[in-house]
C-alpha atoms as a PDB file:
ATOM      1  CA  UNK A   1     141.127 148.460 241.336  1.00  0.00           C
ATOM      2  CA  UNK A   2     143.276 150.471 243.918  1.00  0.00           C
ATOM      3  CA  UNK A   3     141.733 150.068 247.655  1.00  0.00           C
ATOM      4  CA  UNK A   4     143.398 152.826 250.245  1.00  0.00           C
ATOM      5  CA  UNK A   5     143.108 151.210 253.490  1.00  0.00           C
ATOM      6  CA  UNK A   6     144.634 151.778 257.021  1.00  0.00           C
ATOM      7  CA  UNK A   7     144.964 147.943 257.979  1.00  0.00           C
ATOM      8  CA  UNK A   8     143.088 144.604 256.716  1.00  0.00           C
ATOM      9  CA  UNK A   9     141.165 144.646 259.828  1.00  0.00           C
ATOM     10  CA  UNK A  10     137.465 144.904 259.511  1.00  0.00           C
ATOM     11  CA  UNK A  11     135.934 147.696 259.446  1.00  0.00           C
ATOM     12  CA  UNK A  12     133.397 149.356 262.024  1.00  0.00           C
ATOM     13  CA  UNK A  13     130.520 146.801 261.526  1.00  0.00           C
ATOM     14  CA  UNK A  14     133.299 143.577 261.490  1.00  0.00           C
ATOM     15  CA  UNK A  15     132.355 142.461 258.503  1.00  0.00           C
ATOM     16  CA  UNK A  16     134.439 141.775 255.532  1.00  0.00           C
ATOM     17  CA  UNK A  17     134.566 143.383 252.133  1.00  0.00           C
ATOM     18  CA  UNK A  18     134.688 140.682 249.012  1.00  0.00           C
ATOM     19  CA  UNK A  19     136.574 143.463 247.050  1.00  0.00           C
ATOM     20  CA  UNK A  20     139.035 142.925 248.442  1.00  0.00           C
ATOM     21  CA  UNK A  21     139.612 139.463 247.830  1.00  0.00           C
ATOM     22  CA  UNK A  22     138.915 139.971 243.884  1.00  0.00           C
ATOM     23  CA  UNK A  23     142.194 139.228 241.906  1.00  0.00           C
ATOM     24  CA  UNK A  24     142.404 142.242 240.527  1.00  0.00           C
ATOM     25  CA  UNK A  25     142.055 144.145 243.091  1.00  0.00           C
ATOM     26  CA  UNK A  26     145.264 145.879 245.057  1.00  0.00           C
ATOM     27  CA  UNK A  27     145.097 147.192 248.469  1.00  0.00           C
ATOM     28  CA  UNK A  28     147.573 150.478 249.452  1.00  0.00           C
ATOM     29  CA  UNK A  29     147.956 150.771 253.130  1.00  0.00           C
ATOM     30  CA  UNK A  30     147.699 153.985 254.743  1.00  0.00           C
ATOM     31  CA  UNK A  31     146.352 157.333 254.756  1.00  0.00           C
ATOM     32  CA  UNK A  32     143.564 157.972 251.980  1.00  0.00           C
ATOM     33  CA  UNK A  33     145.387 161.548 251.451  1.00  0.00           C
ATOM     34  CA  UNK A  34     148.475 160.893 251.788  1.00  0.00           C
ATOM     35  CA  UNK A  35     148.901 157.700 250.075  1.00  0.00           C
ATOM     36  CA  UNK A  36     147.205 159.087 246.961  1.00  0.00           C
ATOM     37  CA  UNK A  37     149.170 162.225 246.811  1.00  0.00           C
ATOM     38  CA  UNK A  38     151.978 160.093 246.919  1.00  0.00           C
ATOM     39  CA  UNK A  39     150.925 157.357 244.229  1.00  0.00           C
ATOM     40  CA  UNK A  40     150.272 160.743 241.883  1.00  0.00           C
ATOM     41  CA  UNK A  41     153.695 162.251 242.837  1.00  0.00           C
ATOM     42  CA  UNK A  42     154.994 158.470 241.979  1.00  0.00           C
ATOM     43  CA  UNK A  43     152.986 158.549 238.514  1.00  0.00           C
ATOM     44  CA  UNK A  44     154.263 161.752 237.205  1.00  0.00           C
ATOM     45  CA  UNK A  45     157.647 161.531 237.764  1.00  0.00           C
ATOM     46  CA  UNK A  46     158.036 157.974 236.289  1.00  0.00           C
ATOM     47  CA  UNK A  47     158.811 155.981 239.201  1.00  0.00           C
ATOM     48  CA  UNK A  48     155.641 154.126 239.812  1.00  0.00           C
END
């Protein structure tokens, strides 16, 4: 599982999410748009 995030801080109600603590989960840090557009741009030319 891929989680787009801006920082591991909590989010508006403080409270943590247990995804993100699963092993097979990996966190991308930044903007939802932009990182994803990126990690697709990554995917189809072969370098991710």
């Amino acid at each position: 599982m891929i989680i787009v995030k801006r920082s591991m801080n909590p989010g508006f109600a403080g409270v943590d999410n247990p995804l993100y603590y699963e092993p097979r989960t990996t966190m991308l840090f930044g903007d939802a748009k932009g990182a994803v557009t990126k990690l697709v741009a990554a995917l189809k030319d072969g370098s991710g």
